[in-house]
N, C-alpha and C. Protein backbone atom coordinates (compact mmCIF):
# COMPACT_ATOMS: atom_id res chain seq x y z
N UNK A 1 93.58 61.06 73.74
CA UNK A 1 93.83 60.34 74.94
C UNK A 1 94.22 61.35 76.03
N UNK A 2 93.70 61.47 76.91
CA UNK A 2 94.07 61.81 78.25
C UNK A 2 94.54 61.16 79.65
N UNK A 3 95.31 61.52 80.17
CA UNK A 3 96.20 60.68 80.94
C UNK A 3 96.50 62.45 82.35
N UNK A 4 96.22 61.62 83.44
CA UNK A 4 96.17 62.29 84.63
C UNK A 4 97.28 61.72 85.30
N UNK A 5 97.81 62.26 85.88
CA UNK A 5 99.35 61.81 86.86
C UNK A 5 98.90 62.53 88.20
N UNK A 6 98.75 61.88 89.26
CA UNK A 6 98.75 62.31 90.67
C UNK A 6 100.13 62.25 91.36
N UNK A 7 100.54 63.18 92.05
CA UNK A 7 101.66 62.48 93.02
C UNK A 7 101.31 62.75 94.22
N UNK A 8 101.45 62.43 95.33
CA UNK A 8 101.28 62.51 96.93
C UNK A 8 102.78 62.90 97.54
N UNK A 9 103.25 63.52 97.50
CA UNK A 9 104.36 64.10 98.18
C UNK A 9 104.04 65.80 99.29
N UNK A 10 105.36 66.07 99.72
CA UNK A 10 104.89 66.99 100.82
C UNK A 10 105.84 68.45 99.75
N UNK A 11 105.84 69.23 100.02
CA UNK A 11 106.55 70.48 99.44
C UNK A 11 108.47 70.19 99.48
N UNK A 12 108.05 69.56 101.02
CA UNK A 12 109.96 69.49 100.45
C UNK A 12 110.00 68.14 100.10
N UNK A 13 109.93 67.65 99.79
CA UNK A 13 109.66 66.10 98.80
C UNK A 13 110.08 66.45 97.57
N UNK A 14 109.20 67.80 96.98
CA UNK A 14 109.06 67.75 95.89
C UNK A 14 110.52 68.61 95.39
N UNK A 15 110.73 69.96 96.48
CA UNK A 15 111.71 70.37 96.46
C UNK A 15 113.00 69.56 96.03
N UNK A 16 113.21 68.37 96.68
CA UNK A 16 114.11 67.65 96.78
C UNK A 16 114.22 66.77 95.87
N UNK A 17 113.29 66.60 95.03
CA UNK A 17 112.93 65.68 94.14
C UNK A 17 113.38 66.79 92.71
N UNK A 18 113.07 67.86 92.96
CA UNK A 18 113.86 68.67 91.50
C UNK A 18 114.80 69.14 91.48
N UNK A 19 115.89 69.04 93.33
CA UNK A 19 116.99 69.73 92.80
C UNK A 19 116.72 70.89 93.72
N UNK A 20 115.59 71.68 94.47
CA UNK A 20 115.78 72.77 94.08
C UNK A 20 116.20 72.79 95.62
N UNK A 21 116.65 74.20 95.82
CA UNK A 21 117.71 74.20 97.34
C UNK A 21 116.48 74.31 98.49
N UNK A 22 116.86 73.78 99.76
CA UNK A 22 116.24 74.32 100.69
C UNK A 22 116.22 75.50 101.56
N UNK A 23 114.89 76.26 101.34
CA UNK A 23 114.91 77.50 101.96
C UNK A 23 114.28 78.04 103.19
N UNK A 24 114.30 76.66 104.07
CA UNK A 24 113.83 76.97 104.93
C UNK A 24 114.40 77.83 105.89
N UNK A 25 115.83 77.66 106.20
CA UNK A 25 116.99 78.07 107.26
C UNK A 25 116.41 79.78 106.49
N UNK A 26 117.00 80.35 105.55
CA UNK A 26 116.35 81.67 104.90
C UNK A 26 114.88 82.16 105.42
N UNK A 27 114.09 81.16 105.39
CA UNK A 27 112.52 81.73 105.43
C UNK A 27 112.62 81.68 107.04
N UNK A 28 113.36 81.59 108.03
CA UNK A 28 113.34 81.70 109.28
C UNK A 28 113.70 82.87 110.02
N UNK A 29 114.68 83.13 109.10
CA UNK A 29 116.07 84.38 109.61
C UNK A 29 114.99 85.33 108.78
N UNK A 30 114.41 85.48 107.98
CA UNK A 30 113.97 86.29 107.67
C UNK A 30 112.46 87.07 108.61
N UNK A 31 112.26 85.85 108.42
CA UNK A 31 110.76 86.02 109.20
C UNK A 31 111.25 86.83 110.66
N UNK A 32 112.50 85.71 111.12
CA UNK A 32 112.44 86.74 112.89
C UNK A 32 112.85 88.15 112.59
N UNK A 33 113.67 88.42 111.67
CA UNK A 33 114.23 89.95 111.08
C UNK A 33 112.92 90.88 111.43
N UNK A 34 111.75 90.07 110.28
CA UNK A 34 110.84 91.10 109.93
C UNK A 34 110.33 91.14 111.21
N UNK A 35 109.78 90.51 112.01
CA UNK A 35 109.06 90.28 113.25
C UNK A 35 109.95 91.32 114.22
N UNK A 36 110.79 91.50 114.41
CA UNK A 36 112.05 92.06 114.97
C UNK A 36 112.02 93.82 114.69
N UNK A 37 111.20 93.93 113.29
CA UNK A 37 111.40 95.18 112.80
C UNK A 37 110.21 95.87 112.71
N UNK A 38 109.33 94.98 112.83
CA UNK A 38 107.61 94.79 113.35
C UNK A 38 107.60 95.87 114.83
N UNK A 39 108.56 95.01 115.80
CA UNK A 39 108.68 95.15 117.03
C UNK A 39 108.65 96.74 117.58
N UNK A 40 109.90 97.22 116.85
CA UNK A 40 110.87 98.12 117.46
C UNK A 40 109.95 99.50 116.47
N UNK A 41 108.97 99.15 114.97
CA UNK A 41 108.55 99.81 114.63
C UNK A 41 106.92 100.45 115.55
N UNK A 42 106.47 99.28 116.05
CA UNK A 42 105.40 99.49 116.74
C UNK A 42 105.69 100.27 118.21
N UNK A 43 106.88 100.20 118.33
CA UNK A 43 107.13 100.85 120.04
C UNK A 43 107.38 102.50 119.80
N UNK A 44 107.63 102.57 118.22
CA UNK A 44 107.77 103.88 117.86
C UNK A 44 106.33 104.96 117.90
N UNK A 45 105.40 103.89 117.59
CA UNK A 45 104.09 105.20 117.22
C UNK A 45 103.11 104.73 118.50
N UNK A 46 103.75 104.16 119.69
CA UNK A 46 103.35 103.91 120.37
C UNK A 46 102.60 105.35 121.23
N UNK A 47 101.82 105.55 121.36
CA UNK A 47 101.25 106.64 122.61
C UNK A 47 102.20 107.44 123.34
N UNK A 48 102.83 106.91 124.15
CA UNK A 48 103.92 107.73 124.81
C UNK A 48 104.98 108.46 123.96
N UNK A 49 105.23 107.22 122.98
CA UNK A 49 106.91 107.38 122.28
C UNK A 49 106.30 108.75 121.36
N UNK A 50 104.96 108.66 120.89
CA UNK A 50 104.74 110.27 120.18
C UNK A 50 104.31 111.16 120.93
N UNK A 51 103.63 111.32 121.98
CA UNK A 51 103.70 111.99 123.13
C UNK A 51 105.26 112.96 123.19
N UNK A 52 106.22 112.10 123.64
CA UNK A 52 107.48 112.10 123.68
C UNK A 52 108.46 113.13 122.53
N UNK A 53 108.31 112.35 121.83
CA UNK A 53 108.84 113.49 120.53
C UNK A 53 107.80 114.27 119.90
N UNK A 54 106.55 114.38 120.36
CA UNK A 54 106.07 115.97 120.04
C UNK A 54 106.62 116.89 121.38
N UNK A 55 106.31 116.63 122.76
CA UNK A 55 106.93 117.64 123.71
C UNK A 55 108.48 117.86 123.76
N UNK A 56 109.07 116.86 122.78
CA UNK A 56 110.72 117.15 122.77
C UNK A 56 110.98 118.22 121.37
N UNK A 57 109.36 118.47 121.00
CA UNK A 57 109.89 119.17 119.59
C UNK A 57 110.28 120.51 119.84
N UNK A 58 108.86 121.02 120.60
CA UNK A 58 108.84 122.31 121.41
C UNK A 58 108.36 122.68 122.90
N UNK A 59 108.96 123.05 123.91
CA UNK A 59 109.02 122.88 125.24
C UNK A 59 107.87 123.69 125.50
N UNK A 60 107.46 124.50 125.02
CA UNK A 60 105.76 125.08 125.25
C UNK A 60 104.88 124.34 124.71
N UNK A 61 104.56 122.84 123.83
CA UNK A 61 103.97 122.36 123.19
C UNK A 61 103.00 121.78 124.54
N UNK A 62 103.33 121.58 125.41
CA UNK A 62 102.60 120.67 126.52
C UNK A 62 101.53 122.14 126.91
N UNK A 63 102.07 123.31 127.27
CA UNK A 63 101.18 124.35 127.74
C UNK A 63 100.15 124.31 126.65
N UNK A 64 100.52 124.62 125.64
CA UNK A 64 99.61 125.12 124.66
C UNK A 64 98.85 124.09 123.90
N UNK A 65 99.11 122.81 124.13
CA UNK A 65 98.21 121.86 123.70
C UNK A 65 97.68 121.63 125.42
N UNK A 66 97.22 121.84 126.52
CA UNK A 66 96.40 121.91 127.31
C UNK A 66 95.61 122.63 127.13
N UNK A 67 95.87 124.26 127.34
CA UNK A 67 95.37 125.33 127.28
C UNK A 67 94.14 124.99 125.55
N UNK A 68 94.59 124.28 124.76
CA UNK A 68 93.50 123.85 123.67
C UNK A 68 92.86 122.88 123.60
N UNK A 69 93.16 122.16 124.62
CA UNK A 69 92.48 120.94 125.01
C UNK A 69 91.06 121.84 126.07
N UNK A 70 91.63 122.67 127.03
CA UNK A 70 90.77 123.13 127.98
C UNK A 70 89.91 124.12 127.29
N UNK A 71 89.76 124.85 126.14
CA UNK A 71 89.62 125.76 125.21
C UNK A 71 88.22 124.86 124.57
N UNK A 72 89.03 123.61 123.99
CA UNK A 72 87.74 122.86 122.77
C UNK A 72 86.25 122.56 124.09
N UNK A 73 87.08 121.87 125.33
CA UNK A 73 86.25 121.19 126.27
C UNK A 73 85.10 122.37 127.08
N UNK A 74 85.34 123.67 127.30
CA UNK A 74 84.82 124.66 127.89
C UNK A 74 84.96 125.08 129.32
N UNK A 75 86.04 124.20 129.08
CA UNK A 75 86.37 123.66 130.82
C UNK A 75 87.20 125.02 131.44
N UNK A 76 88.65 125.57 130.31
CA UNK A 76 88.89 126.74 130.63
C UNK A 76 88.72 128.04 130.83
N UNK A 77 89.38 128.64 131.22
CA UNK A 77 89.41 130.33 131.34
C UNK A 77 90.87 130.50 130.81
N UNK A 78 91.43 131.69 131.66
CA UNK A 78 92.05 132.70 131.40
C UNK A 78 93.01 132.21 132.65
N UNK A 79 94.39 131.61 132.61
CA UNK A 79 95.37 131.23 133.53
C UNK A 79 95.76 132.55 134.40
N UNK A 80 96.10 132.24 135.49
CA UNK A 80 96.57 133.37 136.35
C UNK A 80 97.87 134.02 135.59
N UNK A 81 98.93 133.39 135.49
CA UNK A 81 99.53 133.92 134.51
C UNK A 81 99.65 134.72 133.34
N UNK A 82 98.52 134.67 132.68
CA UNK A 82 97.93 135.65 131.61
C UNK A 82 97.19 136.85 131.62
N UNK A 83 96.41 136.93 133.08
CA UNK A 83 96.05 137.98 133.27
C UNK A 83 97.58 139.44 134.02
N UNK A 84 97.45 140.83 133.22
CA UNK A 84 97.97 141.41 133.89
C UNK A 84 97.70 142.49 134.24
């Protein structure tokens, strides 16, 4: 014999129907946390913000990543400065 049982209920129906706690207030605070940490992580590898802390690493980093930028492109020479 086989015997099928349907029920029509919603998730917290059922929740509530076994007892088990509600986790919604949790699944909220959490979610804005992560969203929150989402945020402040994406403003980090943002363009500027690494821009930023590579020229704060080393204060010639801006010369010498031009000067190799102008180097790959063919665009440069030899800065007045360098000649003596």
């Amino acid at each position: 014999m086989k015997v099928n049982v349907e029920i029509d209920c919603t998730p917290l129906e059922a929740r509530q129907f076994f007892g088990l706690p509600d986790v919604q207030p949790m699944q909220t605070a959490v979610m804005e946390k992560l969203q929150h940490q989402m945020m402040d992580n994406i403003q980090k590898v943002s363009p500027e913000a690494l821009m930023q802390s590579w020229l704060s690493f080393d204060p010639k980093f801006a010369e010498r990543f031009s000067d190799m930028f102008a180097a790959m492109t063919g665009l440069g020479g030899t800065r007045p400065s360098d000649k003596k």
